[in-house]
Protein backbone atom coordinates (compact mmCIF):
# COMPACT_ATOMS: atom_id res chain seq x y z
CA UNK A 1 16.52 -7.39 45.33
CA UNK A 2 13.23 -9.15 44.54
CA UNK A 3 11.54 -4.75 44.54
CA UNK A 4 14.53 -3.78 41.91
CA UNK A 5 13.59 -6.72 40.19
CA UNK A 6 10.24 -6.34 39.67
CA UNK A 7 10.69 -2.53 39.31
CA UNK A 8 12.94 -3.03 36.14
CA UNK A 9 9.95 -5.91 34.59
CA UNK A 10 7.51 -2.92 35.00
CA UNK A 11 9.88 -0.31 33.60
CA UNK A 12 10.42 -2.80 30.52
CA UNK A 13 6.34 -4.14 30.17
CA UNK A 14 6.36 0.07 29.77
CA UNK A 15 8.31 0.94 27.48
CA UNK A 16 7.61 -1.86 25.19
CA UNK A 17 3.72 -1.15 25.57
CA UNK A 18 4.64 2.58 24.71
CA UNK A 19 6.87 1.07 21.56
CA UNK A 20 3.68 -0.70 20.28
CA UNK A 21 1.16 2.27 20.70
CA UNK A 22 3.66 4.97 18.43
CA UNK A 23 4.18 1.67 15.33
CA UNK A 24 0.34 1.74 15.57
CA UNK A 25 -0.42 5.81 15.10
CA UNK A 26 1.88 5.57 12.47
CA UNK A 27 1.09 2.60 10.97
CA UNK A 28 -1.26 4.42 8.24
CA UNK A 29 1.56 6.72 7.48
CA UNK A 30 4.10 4.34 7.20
CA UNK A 31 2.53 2.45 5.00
CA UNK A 32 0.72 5.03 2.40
CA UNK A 33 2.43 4.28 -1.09
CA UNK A 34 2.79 7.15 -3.78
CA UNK A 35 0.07 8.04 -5.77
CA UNK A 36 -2.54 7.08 -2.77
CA UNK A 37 -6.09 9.43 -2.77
CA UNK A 38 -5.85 9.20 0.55
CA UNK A 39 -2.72 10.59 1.49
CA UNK A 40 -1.95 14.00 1.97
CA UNK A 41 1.47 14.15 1.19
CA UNK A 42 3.64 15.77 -1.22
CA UNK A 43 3.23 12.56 -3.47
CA UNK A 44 0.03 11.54 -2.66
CA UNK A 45 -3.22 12.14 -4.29
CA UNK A 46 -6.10 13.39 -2.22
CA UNK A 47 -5.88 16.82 -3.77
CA UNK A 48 -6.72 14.87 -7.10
CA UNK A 49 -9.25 12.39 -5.40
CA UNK A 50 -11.22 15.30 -3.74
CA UNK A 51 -11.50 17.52 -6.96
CA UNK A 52 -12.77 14.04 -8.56
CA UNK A 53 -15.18 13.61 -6.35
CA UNK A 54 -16.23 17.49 -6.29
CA UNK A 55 -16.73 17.21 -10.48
CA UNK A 56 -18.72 13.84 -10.65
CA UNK A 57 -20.37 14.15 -7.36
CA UNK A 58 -19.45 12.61 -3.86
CA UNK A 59 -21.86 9.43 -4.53
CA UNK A 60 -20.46 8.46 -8.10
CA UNK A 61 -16.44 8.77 -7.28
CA UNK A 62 -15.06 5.44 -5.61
CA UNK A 63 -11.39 5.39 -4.87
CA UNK A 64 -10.74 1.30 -3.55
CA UNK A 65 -8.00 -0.83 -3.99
CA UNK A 66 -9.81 -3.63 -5.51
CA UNK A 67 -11.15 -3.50 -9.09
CA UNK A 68 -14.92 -5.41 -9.37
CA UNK A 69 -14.93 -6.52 -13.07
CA UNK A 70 -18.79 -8.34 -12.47
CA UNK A 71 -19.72 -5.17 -10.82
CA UNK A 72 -18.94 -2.73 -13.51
CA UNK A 73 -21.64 -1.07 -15.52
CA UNK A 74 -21.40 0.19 -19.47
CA UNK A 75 -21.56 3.81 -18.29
CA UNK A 76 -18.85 3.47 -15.33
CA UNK A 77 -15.58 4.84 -16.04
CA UNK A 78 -12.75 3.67 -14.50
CA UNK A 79 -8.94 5.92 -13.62
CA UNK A 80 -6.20 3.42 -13.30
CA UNK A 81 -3.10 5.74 -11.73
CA UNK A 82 0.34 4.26 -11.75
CA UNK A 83 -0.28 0.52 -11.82
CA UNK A 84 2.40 -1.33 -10.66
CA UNK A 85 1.42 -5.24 -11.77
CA UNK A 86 -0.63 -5.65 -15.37
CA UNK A 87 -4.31 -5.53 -15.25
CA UNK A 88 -6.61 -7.97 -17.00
CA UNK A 89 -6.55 -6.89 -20.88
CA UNK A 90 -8.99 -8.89 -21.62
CA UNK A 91 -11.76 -7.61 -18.99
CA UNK A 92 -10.56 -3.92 -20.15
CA UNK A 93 -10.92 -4.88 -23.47
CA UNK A 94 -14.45 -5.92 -23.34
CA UNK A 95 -15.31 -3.27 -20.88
CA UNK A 96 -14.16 -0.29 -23.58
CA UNK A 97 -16.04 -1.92 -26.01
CA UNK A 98 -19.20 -2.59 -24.34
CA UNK A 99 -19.19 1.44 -23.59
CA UNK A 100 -16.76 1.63 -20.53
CA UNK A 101 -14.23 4.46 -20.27
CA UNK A 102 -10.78 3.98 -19.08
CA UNK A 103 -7.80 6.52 -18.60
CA UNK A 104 -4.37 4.88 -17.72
CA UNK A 105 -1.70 6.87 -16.10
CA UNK A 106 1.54 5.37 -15.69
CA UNK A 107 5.38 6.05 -17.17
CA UNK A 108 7.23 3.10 -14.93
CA UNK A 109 4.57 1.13 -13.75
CA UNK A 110 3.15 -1.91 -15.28
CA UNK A 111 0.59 0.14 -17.75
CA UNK A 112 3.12 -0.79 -20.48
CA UNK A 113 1.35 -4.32 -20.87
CA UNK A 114 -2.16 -2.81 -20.86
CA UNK A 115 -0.98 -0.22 -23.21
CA UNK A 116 0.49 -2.72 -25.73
CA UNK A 117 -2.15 -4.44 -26.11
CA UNK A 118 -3.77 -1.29 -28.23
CA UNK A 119 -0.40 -0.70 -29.89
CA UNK A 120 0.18 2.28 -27.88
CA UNK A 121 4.55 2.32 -27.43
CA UNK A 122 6.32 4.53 -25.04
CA UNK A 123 9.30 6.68 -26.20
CA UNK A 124 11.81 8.61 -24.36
CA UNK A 125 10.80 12.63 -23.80
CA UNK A 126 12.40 15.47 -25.16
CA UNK A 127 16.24 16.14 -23.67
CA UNK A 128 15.44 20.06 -25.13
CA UNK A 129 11.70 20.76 -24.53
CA UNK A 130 10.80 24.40 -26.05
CA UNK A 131 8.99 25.41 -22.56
CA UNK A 132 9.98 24.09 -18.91
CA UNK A 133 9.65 24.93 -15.43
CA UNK A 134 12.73 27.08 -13.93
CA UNK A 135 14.38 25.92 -16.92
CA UNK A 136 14.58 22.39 -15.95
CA UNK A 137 13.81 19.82 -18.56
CA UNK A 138 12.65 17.13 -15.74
CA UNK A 139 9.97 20.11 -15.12
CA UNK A 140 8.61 20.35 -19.18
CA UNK A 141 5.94 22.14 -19.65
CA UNK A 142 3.16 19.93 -22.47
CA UNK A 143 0.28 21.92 -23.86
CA UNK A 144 -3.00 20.75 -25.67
CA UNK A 145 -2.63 19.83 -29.44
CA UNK A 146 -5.15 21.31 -32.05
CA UNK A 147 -6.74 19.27 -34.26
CA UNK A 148 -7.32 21.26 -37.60
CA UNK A 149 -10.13 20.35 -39.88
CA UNK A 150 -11.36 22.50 -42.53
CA UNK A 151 -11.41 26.02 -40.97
CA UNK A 152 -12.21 24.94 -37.35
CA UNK A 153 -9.48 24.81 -34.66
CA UNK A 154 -10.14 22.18 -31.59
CA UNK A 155 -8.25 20.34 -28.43
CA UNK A 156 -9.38 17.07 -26.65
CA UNK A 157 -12.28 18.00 -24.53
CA UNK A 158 -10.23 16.74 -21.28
CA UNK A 159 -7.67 19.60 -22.46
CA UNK A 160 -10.00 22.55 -23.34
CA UNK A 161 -9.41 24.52 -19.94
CA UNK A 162 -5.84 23.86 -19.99
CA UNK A 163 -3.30 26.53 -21.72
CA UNK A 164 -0.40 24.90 -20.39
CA UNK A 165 0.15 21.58 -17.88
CA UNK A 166 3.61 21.29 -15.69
CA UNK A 167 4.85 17.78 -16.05
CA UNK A 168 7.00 15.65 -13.72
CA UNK A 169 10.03 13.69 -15.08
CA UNK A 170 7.20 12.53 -18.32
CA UNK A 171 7.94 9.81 -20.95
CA UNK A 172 6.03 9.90 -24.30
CA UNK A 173 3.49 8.19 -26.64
CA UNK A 174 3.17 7.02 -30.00
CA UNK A 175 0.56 5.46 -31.52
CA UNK A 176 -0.56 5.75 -35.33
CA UNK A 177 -4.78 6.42 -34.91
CA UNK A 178 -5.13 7.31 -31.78
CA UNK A 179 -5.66 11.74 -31.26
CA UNK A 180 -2.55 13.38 -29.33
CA UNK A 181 -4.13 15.25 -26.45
CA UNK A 182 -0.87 16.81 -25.31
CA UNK A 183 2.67 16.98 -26.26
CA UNK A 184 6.10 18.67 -25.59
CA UNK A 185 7.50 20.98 -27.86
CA UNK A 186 10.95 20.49 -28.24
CA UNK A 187 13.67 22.82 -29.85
CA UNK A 188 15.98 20.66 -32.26
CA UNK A 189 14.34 17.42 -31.77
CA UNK A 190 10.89 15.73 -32.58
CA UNK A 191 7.98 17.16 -30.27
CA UNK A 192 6.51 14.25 -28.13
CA UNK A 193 2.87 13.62 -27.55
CA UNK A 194 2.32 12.45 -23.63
CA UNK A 195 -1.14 11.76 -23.73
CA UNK A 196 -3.13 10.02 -26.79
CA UNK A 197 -7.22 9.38 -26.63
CA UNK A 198 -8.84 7.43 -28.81
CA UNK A 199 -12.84 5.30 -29.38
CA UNK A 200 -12.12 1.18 -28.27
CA UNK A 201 -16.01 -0.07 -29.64
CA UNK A 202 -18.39 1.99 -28.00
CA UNK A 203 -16.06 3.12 -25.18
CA UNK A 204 -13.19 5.52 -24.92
CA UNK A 205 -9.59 5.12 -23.70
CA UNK A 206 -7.21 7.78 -22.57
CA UNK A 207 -3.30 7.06 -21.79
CA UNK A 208 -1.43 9.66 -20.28
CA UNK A 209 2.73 8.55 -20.10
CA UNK A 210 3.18 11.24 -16.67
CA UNK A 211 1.11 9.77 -13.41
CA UNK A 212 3.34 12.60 -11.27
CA UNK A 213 1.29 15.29 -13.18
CA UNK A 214 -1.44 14.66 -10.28
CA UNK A 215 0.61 14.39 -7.16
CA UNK A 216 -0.60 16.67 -4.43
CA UNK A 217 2.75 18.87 -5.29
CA UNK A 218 1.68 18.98 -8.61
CA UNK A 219 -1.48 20.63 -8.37
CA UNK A 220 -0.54 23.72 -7.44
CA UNK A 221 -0.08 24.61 -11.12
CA UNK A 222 -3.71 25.64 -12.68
CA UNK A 223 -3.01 23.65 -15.73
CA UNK A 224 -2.93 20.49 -13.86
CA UNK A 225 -5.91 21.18 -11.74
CA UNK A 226 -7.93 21.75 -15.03
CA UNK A 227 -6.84 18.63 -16.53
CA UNK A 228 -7.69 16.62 -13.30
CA UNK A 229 -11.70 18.32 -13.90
CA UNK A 230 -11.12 17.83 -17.75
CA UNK A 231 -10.60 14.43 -17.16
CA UNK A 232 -13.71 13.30 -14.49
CA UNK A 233 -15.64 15.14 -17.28
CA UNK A 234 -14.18 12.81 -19.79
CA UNK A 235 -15.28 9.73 -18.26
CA UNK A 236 -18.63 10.90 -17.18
CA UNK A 237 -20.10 12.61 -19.72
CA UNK A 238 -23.03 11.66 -21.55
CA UNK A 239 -22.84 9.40 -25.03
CA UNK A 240 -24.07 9.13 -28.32
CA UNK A 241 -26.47 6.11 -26.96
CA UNK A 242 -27.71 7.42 -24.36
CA UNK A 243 -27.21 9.27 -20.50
CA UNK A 244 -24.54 7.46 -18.19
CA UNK A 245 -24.90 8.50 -15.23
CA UNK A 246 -22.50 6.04 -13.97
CA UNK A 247 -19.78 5.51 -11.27
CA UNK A 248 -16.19 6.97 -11.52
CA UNK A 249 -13.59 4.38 -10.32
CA UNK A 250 -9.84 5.01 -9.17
CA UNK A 251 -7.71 2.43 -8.43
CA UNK A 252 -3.76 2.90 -7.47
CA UNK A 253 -0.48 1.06 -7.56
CA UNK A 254 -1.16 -2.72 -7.01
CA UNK A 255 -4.42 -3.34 -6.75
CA UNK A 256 -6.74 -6.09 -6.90
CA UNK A 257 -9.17 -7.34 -9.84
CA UNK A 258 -12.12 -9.46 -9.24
CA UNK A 259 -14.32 -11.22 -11.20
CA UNK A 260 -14.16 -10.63 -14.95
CA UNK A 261 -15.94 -7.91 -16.95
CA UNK A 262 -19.29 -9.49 -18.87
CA UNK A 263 -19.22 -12.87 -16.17
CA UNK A 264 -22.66 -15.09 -16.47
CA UNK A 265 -21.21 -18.14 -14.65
CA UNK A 266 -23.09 -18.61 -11.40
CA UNK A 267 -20.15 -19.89 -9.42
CA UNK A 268 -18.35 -16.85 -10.79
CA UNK A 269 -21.27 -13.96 -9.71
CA UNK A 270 -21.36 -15.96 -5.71
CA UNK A 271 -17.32 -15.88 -5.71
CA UNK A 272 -17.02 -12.38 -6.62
CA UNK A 273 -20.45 -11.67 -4.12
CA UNK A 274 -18.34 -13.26 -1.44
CA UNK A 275 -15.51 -11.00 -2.23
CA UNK A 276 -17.51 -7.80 -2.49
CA UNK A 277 -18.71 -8.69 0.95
CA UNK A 278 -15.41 -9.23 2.53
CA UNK A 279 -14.49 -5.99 0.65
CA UNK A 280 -17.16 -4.06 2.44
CA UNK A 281 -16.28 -5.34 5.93
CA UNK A 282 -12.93 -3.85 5.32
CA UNK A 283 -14.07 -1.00 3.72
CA UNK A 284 -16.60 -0.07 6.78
CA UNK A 285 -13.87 -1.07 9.61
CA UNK A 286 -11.17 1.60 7.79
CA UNK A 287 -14.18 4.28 7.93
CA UNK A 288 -15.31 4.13 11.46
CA UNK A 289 -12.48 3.06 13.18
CA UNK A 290 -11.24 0.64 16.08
CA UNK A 291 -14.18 0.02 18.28
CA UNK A 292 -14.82 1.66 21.29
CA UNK A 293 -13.39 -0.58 24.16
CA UNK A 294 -10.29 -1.10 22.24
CA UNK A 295 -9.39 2.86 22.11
CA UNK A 296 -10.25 3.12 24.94
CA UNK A 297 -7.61 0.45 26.43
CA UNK A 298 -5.26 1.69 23.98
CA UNK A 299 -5.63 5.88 24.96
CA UNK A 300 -4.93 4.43 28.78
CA UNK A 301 -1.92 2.60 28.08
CA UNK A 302 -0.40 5.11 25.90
CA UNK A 303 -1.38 7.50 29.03
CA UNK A 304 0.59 5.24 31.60
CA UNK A 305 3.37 4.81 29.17
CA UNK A 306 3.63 8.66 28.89
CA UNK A 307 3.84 9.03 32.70
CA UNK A 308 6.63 6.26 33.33
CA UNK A 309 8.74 8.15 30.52
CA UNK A 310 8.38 11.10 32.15
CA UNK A 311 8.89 9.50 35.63
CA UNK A 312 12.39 7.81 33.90
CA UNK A 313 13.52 11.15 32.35
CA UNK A 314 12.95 13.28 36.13
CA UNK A 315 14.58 10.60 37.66
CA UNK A 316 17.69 10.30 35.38
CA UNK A 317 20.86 11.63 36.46
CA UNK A 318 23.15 13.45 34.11
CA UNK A 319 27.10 12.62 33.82
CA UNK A 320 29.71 15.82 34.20
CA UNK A 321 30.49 17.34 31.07
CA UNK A 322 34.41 17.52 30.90
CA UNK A 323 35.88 20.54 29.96
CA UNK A 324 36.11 21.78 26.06
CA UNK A 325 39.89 22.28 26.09
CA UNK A 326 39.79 18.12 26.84
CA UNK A 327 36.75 17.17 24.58
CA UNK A 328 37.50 15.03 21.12
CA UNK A 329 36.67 17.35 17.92
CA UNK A 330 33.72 15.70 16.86
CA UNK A 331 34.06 13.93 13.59
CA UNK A 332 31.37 15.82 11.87
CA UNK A 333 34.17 19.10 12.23
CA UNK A 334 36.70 17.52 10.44
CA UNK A 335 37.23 17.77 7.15
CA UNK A 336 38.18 14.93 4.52
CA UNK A 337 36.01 12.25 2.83
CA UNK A 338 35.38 10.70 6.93
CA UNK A 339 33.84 14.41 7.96
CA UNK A 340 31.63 14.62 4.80
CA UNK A 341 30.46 10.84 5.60
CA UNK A 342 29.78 11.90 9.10
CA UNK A 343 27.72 15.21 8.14
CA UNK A 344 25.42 12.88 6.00
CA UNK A 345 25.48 10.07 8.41
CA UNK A 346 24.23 12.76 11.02
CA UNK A 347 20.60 12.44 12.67
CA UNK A 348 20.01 16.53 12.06
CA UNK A 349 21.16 16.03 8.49
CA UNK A 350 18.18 15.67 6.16
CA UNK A 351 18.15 12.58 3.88
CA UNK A 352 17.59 14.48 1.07
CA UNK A 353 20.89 15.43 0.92
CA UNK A 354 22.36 12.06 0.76
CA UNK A 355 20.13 10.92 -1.76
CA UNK A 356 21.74 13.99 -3.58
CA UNK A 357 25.39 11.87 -2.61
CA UNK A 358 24.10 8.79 -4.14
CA UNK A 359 22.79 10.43 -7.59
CA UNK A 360 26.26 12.31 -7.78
CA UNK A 361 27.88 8.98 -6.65
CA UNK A 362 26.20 7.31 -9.91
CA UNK A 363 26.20 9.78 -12.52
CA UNK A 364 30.30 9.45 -11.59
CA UNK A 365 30.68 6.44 -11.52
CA UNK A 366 28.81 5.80 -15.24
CA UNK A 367 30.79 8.73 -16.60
CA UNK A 368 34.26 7.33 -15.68
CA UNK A 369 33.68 3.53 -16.38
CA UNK A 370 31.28 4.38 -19.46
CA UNK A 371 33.07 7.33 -20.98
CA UNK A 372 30.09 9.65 -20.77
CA UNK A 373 30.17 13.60 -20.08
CA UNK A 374 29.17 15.06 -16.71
CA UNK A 375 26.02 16.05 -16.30
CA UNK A 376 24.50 12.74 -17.53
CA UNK A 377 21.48 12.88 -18.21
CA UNK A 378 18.82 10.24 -17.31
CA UNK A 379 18.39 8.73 -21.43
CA UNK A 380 21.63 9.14 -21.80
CA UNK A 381 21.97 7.01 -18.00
CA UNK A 382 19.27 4.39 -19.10
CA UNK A 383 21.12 3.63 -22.14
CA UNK A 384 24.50 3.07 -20.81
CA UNK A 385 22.94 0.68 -17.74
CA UNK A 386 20.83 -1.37 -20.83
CA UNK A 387 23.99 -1.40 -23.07
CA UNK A 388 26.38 -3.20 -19.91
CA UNK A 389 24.40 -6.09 -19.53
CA UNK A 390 23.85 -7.85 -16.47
CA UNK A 391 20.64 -5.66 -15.89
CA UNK A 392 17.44 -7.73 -16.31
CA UNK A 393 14.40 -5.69 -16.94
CA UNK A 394 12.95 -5.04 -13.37
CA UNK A 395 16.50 -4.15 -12.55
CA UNK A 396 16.45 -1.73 -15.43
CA UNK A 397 12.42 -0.83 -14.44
CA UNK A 398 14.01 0.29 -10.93
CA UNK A 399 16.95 2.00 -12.13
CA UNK A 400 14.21 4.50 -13.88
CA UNK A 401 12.09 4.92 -10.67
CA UNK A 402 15.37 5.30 -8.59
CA UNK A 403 16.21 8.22 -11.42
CA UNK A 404 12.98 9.70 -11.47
CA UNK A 405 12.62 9.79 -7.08
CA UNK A 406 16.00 11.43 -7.43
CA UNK A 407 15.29 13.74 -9.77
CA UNK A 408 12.08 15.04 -8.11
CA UNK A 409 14.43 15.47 -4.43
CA UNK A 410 16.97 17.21 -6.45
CA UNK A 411 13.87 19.77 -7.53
CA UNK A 412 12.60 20.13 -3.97
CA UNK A 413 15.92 20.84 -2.75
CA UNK A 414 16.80 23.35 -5.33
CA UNK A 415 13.48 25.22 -4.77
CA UNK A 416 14.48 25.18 -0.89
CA UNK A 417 11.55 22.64 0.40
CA UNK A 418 13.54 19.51 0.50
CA UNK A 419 10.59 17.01 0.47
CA UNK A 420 10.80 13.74 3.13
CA UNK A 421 12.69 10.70 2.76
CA UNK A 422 11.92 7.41 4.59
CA UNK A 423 14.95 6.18 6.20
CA UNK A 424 14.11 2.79 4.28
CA UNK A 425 13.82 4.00 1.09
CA UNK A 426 17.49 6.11 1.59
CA UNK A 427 18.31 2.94 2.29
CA UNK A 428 17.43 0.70 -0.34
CA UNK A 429 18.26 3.39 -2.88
CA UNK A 430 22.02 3.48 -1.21
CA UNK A 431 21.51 -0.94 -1.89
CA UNK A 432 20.16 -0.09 -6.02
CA UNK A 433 23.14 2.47 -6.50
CA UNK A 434 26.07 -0.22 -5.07
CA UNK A 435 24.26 -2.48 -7.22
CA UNK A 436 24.57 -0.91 -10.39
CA UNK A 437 27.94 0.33 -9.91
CA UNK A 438 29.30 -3.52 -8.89
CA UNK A 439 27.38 -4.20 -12.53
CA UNK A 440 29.03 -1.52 -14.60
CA UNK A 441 33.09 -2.22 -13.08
CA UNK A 442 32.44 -6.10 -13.64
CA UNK A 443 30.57 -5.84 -17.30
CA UNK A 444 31.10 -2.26 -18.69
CA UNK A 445 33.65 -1.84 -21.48
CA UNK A 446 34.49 1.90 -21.62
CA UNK A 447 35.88 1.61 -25.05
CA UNK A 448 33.10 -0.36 -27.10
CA UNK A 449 30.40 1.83 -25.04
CA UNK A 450 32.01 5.11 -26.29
CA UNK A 451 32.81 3.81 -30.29
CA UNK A 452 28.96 2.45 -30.00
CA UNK A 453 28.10 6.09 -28.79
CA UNK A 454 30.62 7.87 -30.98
């Protein structure tokens, strides 16, 4: 009794130890948010880091996660992609005009506070653009805009490669002095400008409304890949005053700030030192690693682990199969709304396609509470969820990123590389889409919605 006993404690130390060894290999995986330079996924953005670095130079690129306003030089140049909590206006403010160079790409992020702040306001795109990809208007195609002065014909220098750039579920810009860089032609509509440029003081700003457009899926197209160089040139080129020959930062999703741009304060400089240093610790431990003792505890446990699995599997006996004439048809063959569940519910069925359930599930139900026409589109679908009410704005803020993650699965699916979907974010998008639908049949009004349309 007392062997059995301590045979199953083993068996369980095992398996637990083997549990904590996989949550740690994937840890880094896990836990790699869209738009990171160092992730190598479809919606990452080391394709876009590594061409950075390959324009400016390996020693003047920096991708971190925390921003150093004290350590930020007039000649630096800084790439802020998809932000997803407002930066300091203030430090960018007096950064651009004390030479700095910023480019901010972001449609649902938090860039619309940083972008207001130079009276730059976003606007839907076009529901008709002139040009798309496989004739889908999520996949419009922008090109450079020509500015025309006497007889000579130019683009933005970050566009002058680019004949055409493939964009990715984009919103728009307007702004009343700042140059369009690119827009999307539309046929029976206004054309929309997605990226503006403009001189802040000495320095120079660039907004760009489509972050997507330099996703590692993305850059596949040549016109996005010359955009990516046009814009390290952008930043690092040499001025009016003088050679730069400064740093190129990027910075992603919710990053850090530190210090403040033009600091003197000497309690200020040795808190922001302090941080640096912790900074670098971090920074160093990420580049070489756990040390040596620890991986090496860690490679034999995950070895032992490995050979009591295998031991359990040998050792497991396998129960009689009953005959097929006596089996239960599995639910999964059965047809009806409880085999459909079942076929999406399946382990072998990719989540992709239930994410494609849920956006049919909500386009549905806002047609037939809202008295819109099927296919909705996603203005049309933002307009009806604002018009309801009892959407706040970060409700409405992740209705548009649930719209836009659906759209882009819909395109991988339909080009037959349906792209990977955490089981956590099928979930919480499955959470968002109950949501809104509880919303719309307790506040929608189908009949003042479609007079106020009509």
């Amino acid at each position: 009794m007392r062997s059995a006993t301590a045979n199953t404690l083993r068996h369980s130390v095992l398996r637990a130890v083997a549990v904590v060894v996989v949550l740690m290999s994937w840890a880094s995986r896990l836990l790699a948010a869209p738009f990171a330079p160092q992730d190598a996924d479809w919606e990452g953005c080391s394709i876009f880091a590594s061409m950075i670095a390959g324009a400016v130079g390996s020693q003047r690129f920096v991708a971190t996660d925390r921003l150093d306003w004290d350590a930020l030089q007039p000649e630096d140049g800084v790439i802020i992609l998809h932000p997803t909590r407002a930066s300091s206006t203030e430090d960018l403010s007096s950064f651009l005009r004390a030479g700095g160079r910023v480019a901010i790409l972001d449609d649902y992020g938090a860039g619309d506070e940083v972008l207001s702040r130079f009276h730059i306001r976003r606007i839907p795109a076009p529901q008709r653009p002139a040009r798309s990809l496989r004739n889908n208007a999520a996949l419009a195609i922008a090109e450079p805009v020509a500015d025309v002065s006497g007889h000579n014909m130019s683009v933005h220098p970050t566009v002058a490669s680019v004949t055409q750039l493939v964009t990715n579920h984009p919103t728009g810009f307007q702004h009343p002095n700042l140059s369009p860089v690119l827009q999307i032609r539309a046929r029976g509509e206004p054309d929309v400008v997605i990226a503006v440029a403009g001189q802040v003081g000495k320095g120079r700003l660039l907004a760009v409304s489509d972050p997507s457009i330099v996703i590692n899926q993305m850059m596949r197209y040549p016109g996005n890949r010359e955009f990516a160089l046009g814009l390290a040139k952008y930043l690092v080129d040499d001025d009016s005053w003088g050679t730069r020959g400064g740093k190129l930062y990027l910075v992603v999703n919710g990053f850090e700030e530190l210090g403040s741009y033009g600091n003197e304060s000497g309690i200020g400089r040795a808190v922001s030192s302090v941080a640096r240093d912790v900074s670098a610790m971090l920074r160093e431990t990420r580049a070489q690693g756990l040390p040596g003792p620890l991986s090496v505890v860690l490679g034999a446990l995950a070895a032992l682990s490995t050979v009591a699995w295998l031991g359990l599997v040998a050792a497991r006996a396998y129960r009689r199969s009953p005959p097929r004439y006596a089996r239960p048809v599995p639910l999964v063959a059965q047809g009806g709304v409880a085999g459909r569940a079942a076929v999406l519910a399946a382990p072998t069925t990719h989540r992709a396609l239930a994410v494609l359930e849920l956006k049919s599930a909500l386009e549905e139900a806002m047609a037939a509470r809202l008295g819109l026409e099927l296919p909705v589109s996603p203005s049309a679908l933002f307009e009806a969820a604002a018009s309801i009410g009892g959407l706040d704005d970060s409700r409405l803020k992740a209705l548009k990123r649930l719209v836009l993650r659906m759209g882009i699965v819909e395109t991988s699916v339909t080009a037959g590389r349906p792209i990977r979907i955490r089981e956590k974010d099928l979930k919480a998008a499955a959470d968002l889409v109950h949501d809104l639908i509880d919303t719309v049949e307790r506040n929608g009004n189908h009949a003042s919605f479609a007079k106020d349309r009509s």
